[in-house]
PDB file of N, CA and C in Angstrom:
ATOM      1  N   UNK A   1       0.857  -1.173   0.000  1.00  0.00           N
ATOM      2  CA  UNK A   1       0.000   0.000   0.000  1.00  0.00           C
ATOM      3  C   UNK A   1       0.900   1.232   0.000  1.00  0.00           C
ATOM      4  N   UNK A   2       0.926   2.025  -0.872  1.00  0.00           N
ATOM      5  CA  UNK A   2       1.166   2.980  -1.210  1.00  0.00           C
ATOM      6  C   UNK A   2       1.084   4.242  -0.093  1.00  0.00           C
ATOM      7  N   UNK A   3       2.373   5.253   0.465  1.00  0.00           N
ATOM      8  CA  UNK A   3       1.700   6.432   1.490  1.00  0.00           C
ATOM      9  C   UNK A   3       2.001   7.128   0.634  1.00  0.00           C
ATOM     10  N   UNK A   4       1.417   8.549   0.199  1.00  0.00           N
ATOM     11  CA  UNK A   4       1.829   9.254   0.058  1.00  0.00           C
ATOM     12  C   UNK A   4       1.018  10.383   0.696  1.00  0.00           C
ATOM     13  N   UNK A   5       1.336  11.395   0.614  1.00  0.00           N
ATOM     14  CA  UNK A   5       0.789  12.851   1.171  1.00  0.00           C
ATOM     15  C   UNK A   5       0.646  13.723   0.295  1.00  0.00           C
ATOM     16  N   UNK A   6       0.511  13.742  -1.365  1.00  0.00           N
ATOM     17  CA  UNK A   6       0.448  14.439  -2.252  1.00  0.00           C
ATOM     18  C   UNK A   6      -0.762  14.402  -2.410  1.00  0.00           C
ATOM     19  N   UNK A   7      -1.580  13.575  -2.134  1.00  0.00           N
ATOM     20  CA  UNK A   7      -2.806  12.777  -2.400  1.00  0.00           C
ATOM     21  C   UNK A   7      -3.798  11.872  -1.539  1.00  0.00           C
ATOM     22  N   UNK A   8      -3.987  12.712  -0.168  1.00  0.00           N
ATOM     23  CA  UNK A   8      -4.583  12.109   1.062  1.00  0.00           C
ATOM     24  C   UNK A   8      -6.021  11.836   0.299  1.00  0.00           C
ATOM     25  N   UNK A   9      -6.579  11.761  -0.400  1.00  0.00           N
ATOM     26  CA  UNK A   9      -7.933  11.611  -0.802  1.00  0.00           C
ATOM     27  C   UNK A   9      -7.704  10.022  -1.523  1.00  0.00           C
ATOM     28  N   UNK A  10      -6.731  10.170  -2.351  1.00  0.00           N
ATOM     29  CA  UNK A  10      -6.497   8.625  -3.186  1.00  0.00           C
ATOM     30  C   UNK A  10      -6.115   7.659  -1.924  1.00  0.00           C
ATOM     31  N   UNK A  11      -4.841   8.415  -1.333  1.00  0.00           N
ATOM     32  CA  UNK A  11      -4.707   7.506   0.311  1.00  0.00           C
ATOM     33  C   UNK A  11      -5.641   6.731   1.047  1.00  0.00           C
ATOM     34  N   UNK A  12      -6.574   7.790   1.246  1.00  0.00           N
ATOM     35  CA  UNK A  12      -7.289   7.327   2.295  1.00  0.00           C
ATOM     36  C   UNK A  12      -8.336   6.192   1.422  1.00  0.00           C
ATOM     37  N   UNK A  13      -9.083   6.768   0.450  1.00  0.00           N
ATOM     38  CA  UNK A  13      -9.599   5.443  -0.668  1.00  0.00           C
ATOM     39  C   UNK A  13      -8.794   4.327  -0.716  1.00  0.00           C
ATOM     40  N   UNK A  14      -7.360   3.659  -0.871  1.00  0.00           N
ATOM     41  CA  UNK A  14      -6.671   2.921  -1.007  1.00  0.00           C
ATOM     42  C   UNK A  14      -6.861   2.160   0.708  1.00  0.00           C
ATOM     43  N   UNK A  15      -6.810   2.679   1.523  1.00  0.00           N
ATOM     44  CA  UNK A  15      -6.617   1.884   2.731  1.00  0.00           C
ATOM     45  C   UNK A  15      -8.070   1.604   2.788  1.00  0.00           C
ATOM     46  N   UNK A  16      -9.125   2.089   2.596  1.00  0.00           N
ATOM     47  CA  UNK A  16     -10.619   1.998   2.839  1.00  0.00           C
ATOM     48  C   UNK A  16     -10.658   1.053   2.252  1.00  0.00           C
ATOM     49  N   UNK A  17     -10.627   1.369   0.939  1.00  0.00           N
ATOM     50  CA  UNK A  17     -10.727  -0.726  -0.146  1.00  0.00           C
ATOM     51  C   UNK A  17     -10.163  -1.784   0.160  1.00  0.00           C
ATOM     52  N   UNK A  18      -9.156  -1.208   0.666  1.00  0.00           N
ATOM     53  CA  UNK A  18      -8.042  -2.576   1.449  1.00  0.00           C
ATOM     54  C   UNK A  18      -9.106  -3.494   2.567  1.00  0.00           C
ATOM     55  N   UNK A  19      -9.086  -2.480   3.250  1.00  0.00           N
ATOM     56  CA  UNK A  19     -10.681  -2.822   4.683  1.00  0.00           C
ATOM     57  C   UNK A  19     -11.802  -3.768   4.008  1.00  0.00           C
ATOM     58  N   UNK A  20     -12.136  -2.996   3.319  1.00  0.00           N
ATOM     59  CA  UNK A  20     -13.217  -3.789   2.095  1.00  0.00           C
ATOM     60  C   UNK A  20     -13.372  -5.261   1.837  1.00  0.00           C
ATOM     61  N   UNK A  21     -11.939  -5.361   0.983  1.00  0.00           N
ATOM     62  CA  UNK A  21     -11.545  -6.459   0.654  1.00  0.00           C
ATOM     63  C   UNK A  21     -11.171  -7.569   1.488  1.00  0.00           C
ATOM     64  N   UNK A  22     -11.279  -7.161   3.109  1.00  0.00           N
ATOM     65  CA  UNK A  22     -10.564  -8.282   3.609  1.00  0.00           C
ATOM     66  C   UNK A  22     -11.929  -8.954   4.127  1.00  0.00           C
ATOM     67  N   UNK A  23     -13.218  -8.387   3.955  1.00  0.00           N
ATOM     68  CA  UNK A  23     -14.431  -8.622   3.956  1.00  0.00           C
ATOM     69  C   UNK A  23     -14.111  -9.242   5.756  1.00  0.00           C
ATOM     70  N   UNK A  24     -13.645  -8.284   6.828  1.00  0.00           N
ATOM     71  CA  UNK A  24     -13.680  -8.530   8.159  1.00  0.00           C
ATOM     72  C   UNK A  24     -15.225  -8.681   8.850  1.00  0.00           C
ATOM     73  N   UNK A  25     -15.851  -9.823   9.061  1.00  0.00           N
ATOM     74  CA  UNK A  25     -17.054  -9.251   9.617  1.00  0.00           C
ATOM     75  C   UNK A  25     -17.638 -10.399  10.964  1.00  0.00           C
ATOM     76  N   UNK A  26     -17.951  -9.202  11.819  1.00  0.00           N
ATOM     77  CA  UNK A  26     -18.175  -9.612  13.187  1.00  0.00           C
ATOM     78  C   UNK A  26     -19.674 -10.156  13.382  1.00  0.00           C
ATOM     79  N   UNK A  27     -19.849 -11.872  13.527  1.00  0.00           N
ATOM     80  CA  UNK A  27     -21.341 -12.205  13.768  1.00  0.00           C
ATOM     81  C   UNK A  27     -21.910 -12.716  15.217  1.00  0.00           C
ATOM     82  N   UNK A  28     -20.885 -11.703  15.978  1.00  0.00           N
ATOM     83  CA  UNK A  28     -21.174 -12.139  17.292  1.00  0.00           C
ATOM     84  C   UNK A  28     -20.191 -13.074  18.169  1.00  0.00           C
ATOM     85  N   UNK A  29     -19.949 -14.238  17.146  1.00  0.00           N
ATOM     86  CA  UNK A  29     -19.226 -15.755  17.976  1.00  0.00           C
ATOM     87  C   UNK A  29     -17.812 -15.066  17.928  1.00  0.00           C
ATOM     88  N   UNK A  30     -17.145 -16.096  18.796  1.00  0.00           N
ATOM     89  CA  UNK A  30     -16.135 -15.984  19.104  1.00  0.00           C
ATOM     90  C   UNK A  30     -15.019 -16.279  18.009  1.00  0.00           C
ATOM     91  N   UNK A  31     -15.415 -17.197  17.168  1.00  0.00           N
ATOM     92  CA  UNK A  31     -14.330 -17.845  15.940  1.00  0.00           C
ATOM     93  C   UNK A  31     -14.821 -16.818  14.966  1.00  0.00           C
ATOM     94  N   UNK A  32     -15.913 -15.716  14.532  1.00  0.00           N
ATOM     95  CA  UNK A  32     -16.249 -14.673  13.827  1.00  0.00           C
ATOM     96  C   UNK A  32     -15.120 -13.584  13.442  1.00  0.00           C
ATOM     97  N   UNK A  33     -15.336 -12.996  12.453  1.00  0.00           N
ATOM     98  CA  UNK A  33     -14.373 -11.607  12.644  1.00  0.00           C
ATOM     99  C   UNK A  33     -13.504 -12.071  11.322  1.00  0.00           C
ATOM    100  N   UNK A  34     -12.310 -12.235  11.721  1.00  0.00           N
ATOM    101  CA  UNK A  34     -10.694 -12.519  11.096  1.00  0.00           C
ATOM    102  C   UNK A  34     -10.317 -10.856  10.612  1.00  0.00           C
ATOM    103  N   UNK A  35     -10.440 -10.571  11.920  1.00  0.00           N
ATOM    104  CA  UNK A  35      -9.772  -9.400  11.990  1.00  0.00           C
ATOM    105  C   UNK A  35      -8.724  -9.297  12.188  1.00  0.00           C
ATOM    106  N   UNK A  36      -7.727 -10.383  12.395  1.00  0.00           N
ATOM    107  CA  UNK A  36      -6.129 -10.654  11.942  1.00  0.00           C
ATOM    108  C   UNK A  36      -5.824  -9.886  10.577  1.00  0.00           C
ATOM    109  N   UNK A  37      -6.714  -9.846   9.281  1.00  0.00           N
ATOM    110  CA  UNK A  37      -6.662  -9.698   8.397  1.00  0.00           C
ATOM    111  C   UNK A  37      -6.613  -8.028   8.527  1.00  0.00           C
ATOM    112  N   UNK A  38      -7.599  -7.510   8.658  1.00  0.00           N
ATOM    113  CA  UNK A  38      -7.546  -6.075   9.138  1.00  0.00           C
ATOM    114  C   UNK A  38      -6.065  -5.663   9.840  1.00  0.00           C
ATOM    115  N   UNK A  39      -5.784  -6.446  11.101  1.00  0.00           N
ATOM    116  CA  UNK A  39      -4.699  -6.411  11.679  1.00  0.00           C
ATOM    117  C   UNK A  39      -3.088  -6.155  11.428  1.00  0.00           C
ATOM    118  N   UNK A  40      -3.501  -7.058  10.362  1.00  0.00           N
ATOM    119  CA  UNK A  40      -1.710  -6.750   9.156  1.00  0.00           C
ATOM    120  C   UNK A  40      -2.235  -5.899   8.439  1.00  0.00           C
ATOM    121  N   UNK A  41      -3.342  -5.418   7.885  1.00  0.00           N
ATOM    122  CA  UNK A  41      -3.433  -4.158   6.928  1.00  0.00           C
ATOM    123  C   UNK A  41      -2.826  -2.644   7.949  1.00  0.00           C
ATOM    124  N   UNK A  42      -3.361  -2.647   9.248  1.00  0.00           N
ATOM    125  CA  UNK A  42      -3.261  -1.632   9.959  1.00  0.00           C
ATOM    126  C   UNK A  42      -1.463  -1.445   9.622  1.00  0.00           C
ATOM    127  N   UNK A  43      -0.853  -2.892  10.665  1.00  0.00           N
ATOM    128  CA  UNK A  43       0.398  -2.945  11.279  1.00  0.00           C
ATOM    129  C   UNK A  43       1.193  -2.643   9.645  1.00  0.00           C
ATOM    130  N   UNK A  44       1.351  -2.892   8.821  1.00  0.00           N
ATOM    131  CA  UNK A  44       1.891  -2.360   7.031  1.00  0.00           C
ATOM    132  C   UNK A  44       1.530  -1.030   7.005  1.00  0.00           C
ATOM    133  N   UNK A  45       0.908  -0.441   6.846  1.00  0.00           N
ATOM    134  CA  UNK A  45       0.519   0.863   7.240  1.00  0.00           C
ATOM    135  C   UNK A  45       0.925   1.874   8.156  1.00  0.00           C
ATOM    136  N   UNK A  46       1.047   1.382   8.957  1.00  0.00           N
ATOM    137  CA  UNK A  46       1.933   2.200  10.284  1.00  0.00           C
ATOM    138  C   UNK A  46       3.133   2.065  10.263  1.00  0.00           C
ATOM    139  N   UNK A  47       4.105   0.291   9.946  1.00  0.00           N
ATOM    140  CA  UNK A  47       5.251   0.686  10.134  1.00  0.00           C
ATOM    141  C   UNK A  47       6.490   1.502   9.689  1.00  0.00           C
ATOM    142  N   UNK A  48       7.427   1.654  10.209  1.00  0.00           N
ATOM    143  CA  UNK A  48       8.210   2.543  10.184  1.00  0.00           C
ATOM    144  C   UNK A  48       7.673   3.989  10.468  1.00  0.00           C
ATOM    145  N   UNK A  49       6.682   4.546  10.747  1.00  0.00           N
ATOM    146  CA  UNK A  49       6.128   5.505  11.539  1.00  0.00           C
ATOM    147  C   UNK A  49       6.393   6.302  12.775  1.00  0.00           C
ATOM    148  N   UNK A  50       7.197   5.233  13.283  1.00  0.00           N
ATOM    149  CA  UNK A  50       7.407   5.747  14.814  1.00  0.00           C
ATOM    150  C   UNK A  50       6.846   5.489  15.796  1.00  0.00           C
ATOM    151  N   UNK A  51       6.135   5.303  15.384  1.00  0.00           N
ATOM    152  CA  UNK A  51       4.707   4.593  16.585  1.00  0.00           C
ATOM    153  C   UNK A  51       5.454   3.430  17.010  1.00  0.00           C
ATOM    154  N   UNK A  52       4.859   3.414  18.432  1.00  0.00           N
ATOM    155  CA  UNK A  52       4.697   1.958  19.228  1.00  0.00           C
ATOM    156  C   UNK A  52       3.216   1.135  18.749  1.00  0.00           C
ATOM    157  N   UNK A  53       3.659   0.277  18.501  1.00  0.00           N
ATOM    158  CA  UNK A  53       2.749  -0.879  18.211  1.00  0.00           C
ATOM    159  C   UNK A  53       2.478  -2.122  18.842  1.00  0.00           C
ATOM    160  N   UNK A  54       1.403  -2.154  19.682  1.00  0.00           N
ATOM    161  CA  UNK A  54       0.891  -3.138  20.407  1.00  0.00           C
ATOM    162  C   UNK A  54      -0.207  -3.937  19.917  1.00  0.00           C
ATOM    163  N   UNK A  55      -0.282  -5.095  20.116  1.00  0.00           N
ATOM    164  CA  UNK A  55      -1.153  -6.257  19.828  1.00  0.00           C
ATOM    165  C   UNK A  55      -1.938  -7.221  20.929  1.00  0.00           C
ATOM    166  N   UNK A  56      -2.797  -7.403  20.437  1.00  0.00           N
ATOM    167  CA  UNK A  56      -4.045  -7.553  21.838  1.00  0.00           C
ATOM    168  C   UNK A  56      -4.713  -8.876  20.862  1.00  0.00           C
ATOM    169  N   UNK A  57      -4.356 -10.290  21.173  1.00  0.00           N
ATOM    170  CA  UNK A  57      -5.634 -11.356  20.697  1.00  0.00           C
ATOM    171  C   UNK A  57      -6.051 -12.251  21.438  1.00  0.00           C
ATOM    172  N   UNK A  58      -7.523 -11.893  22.157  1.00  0.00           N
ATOM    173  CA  UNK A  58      -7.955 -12.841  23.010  1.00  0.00           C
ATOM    174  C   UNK A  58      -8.318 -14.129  22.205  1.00  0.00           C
ATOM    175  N   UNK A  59      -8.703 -14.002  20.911  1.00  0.00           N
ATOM    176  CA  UNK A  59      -8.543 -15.627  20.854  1.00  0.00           C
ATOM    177  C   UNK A  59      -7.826 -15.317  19.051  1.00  0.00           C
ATOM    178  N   UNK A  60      -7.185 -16.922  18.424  1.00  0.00           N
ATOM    179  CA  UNK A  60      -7.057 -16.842  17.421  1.00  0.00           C
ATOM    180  C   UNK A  60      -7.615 -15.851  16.256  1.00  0.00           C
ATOM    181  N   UNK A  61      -6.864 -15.192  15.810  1.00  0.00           N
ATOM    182  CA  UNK A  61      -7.597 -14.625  14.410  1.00  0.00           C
ATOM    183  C   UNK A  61      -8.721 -13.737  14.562  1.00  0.00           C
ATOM    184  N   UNK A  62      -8.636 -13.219  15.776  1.00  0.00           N
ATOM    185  CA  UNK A  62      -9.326 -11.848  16.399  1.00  0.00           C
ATOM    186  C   UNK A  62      -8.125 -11.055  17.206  1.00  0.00           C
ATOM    187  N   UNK A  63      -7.123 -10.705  16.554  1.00  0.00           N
ATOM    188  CA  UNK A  63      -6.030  -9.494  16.670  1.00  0.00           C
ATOM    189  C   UNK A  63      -6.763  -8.035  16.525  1.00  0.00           C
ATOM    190  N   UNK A  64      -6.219  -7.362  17.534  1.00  0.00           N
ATOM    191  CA  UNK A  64      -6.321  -5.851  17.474  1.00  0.00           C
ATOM    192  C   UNK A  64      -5.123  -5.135  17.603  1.00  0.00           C
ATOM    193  N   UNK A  65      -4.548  -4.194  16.816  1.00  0.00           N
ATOM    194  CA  UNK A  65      -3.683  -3.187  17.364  1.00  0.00           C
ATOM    195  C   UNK A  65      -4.074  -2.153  17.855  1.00  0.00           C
ATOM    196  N   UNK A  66      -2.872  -1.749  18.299  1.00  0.00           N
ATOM    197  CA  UNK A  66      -2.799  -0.264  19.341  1.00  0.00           C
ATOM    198  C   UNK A  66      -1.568   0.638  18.921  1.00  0.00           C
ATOM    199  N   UNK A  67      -1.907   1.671  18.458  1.00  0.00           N
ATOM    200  CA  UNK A  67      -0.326   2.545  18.257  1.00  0.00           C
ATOM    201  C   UNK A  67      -0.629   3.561  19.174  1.00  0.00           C
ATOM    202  N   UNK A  68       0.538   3.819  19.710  1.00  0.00           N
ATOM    203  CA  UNK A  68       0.858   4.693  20.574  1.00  0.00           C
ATOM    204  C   UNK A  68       1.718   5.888  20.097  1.00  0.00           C
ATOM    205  N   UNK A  69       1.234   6.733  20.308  1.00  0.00           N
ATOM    206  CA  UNK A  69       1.649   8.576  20.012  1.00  0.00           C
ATOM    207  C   UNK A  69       2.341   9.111  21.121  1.00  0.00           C
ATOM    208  N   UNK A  70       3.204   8.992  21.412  1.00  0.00           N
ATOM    209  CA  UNK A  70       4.260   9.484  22.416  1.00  0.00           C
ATOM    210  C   UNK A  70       3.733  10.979  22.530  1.00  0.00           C
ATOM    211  N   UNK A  71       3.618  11.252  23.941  1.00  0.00           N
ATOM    212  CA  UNK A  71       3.162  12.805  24.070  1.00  0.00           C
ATOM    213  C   UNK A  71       2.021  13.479  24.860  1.00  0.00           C
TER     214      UNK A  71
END
């Protein structure tokens, strides 16, 4: 995925479709979601940023991150 800052409008469309595509969707249960998938879209996206990056999965293949903004 592509950053650039010349073009926060194409940016932000590009990460939105990404979301899209990983067709993440929550039906309640516990094995639901595969928001792992979401999860590496975020963590590619952020790295090299600077950010602290934390990871939170109470069960398989339901990952969440956390970046942290020093300040």
């Amino acid at each position: 995925m592509a950053k650039t800052l010349d073009d926060p409008t194409a940016e932000v469309t590009e990460v939105l479709q990404a979301f899209i595509r990983n067709a993440c969707v929550n039906d309640g249960t516990p094995d639901s979601g595969g928001e792992v998938r979401s999860a590496d879209l975020v963590t590619g996206y952020l790295e090299g940023s600077g950010l602290e990056l934390e990871y939170y999965e109470p069960h398989p293949g339901r990952r969440s991150v956390l970046a942290k903004i020093e300040g």
